[in-house]
C-alpha atoms as a PDB file:
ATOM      1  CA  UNK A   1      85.364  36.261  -2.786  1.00  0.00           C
ATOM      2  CA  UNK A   2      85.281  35.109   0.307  1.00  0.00           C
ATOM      3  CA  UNK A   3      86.351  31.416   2.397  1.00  0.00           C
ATOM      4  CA  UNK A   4      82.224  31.493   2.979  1.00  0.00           C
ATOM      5  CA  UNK A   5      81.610  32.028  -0.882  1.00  0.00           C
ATOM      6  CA  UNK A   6      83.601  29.411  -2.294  1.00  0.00           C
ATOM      7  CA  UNK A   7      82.280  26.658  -4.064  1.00  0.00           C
ATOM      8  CA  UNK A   8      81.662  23.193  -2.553  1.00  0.00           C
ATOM      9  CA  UNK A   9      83.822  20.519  -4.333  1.00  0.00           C
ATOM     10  CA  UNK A  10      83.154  16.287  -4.157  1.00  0.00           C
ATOM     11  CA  UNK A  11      86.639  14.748  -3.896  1.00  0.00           C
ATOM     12  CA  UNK A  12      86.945  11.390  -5.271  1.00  0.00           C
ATOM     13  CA  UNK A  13      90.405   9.478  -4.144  1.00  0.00           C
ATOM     14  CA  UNK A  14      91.853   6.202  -5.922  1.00  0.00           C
ATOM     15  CA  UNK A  15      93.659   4.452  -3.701  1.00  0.00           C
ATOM     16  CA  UNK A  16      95.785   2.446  -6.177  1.00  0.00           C
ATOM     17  CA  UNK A  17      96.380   1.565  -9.026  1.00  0.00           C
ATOM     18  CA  UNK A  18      93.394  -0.624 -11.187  1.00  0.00           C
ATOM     19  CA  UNK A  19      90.976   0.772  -8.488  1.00  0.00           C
ATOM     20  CA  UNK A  20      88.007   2.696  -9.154  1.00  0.00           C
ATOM     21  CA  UNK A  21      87.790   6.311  -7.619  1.00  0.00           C
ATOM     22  CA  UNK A  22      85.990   6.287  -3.997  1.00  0.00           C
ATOM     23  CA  UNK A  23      84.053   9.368  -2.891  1.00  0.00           C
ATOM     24  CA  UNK A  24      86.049  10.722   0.027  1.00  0.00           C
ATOM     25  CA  UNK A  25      84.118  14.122   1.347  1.00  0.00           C
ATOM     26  CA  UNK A  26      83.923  17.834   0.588  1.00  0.00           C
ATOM     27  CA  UNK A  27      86.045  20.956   0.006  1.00  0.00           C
ATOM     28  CA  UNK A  28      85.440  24.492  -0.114  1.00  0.00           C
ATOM     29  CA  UNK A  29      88.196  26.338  -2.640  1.00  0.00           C
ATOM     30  CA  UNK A  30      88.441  29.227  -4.963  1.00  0.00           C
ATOM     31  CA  UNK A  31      88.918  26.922  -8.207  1.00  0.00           C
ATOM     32  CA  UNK A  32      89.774  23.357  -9.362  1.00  0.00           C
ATOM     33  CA  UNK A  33      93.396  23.947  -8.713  1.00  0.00           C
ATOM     34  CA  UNK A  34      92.777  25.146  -4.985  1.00  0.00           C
ATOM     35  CA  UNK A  35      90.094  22.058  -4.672  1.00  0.00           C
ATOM     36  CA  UNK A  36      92.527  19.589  -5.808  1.00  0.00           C
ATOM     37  CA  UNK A  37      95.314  21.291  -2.824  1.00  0.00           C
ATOM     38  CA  UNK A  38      92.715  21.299  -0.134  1.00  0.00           C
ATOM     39  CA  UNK A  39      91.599  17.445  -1.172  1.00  0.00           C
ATOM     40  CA  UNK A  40      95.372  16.670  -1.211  1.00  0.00           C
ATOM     41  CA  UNK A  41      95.787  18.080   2.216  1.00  0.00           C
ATOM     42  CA  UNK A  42      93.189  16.837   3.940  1.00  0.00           C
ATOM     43  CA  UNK A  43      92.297  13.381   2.144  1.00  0.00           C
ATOM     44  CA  UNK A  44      95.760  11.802   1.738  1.00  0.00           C
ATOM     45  CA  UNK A  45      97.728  13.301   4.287  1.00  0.00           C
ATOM     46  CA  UNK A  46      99.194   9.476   5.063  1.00  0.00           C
ATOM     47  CA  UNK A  47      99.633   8.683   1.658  1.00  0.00           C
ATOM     48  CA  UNK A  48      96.037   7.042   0.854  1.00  0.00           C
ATOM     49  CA  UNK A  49      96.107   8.081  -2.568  1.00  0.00           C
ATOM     50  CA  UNK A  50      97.811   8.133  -6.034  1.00  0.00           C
ATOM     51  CA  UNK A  51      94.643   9.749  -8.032  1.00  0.00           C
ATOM     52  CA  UNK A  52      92.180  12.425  -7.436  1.00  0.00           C
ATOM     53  CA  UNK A  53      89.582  14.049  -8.511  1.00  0.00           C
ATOM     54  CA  UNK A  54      87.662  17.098  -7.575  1.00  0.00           C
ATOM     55  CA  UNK A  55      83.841  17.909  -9.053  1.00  0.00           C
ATOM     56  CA  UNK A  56      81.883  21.207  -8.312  1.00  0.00           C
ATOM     57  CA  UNK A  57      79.120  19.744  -6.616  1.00  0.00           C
ATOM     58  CA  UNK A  58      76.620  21.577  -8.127  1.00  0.00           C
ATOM     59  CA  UNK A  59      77.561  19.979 -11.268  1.00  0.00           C
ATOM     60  CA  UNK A  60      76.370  16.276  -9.613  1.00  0.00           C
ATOM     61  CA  UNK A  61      73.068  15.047 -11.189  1.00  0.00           C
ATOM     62  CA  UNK A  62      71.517  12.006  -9.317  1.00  0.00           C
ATOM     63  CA  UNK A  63      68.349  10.094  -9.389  1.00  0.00           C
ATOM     64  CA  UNK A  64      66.459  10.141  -5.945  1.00  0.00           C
ATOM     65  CA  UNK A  65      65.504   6.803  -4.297  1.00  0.00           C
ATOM     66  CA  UNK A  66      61.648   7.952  -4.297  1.00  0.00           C
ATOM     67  CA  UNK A  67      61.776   7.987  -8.087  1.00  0.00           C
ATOM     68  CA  UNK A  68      63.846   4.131  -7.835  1.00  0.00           C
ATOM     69  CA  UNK A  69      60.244   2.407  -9.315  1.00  0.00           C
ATOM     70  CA  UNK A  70      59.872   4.557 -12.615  1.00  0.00           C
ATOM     71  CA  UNK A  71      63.633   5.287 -13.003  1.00  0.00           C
ATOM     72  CA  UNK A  72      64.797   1.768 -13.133  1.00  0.00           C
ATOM     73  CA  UNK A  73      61.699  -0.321 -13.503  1.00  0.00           C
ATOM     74  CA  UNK A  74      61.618  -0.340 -17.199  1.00  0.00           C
ATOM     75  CA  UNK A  75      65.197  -2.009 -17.927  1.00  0.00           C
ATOM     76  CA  UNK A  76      62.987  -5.366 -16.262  1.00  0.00           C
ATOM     77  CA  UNK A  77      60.994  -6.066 -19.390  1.00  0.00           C
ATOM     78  CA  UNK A  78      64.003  -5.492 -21.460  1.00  0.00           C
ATOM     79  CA  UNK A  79      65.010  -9.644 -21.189  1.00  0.00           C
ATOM     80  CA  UNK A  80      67.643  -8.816 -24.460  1.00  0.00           C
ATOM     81  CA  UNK A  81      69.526  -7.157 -21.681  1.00  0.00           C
ATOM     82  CA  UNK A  82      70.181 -10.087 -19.665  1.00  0.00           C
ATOM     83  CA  UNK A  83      72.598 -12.975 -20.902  1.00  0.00           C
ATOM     84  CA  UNK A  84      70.004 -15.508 -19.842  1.00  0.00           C
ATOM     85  CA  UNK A  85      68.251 -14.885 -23.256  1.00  0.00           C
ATOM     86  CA  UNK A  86      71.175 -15.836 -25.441  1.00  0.00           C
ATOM     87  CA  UNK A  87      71.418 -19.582 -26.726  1.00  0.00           C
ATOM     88  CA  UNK A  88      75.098 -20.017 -26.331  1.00  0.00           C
ATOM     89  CA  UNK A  89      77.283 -22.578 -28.553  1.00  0.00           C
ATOM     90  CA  UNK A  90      78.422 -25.278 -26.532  1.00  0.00           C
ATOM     91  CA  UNK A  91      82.065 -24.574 -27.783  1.00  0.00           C
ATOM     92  CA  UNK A  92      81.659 -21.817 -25.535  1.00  0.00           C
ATOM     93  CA  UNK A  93      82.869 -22.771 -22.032  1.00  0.00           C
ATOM     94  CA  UNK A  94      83.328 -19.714 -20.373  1.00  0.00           C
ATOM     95  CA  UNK A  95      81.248 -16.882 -20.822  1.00  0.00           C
END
């Protein structure tokens, strides 16, 4: 296989610790092993990171903004969802 053949990986980089993963950008390797040298290499070469993560990107499934009205619309007649329907106790200060 060649450098041209290799699979496109998404690098995600945590910065420290309690902090969520951040995408970062791309890598082309062999395998997971090689993806997580190359994102090493180039992503955290001044010590940026403590935590990544590489993902074959053909394995990334997203919705597509044109499709935001059907996708997400529904969850807004679904008032159960937000805490504004709950009757809280007033023992309950902080919720």
């Amino acid at each position: 296989m060649s450098a041209k053949e290799w699979p496109l990986w998404e690098v995600f980089i945590r910065s420290k610790n309690g902090l969520h993963h951040r995408h970062a950008g791309s890598v082309h390797a062999a395998d997971a092993q090689m993806a997580l040298e190359n994102a090493r290499d180039i992503y955290t070469r001044r010590q940026e990171g403590i935590s990544l993560w590489v993902v074959p990107s053909k394995e990334i499934v997203a919705s597509s903004p044109e499709d935001k009205e059907a996708f997400f619309e529904p969850a807004v007649d679904k008032i159960y969802r937000h805490p504004t329907f709950y009757v809280l106790p007033d023992e309950v200060n902080n919720m």
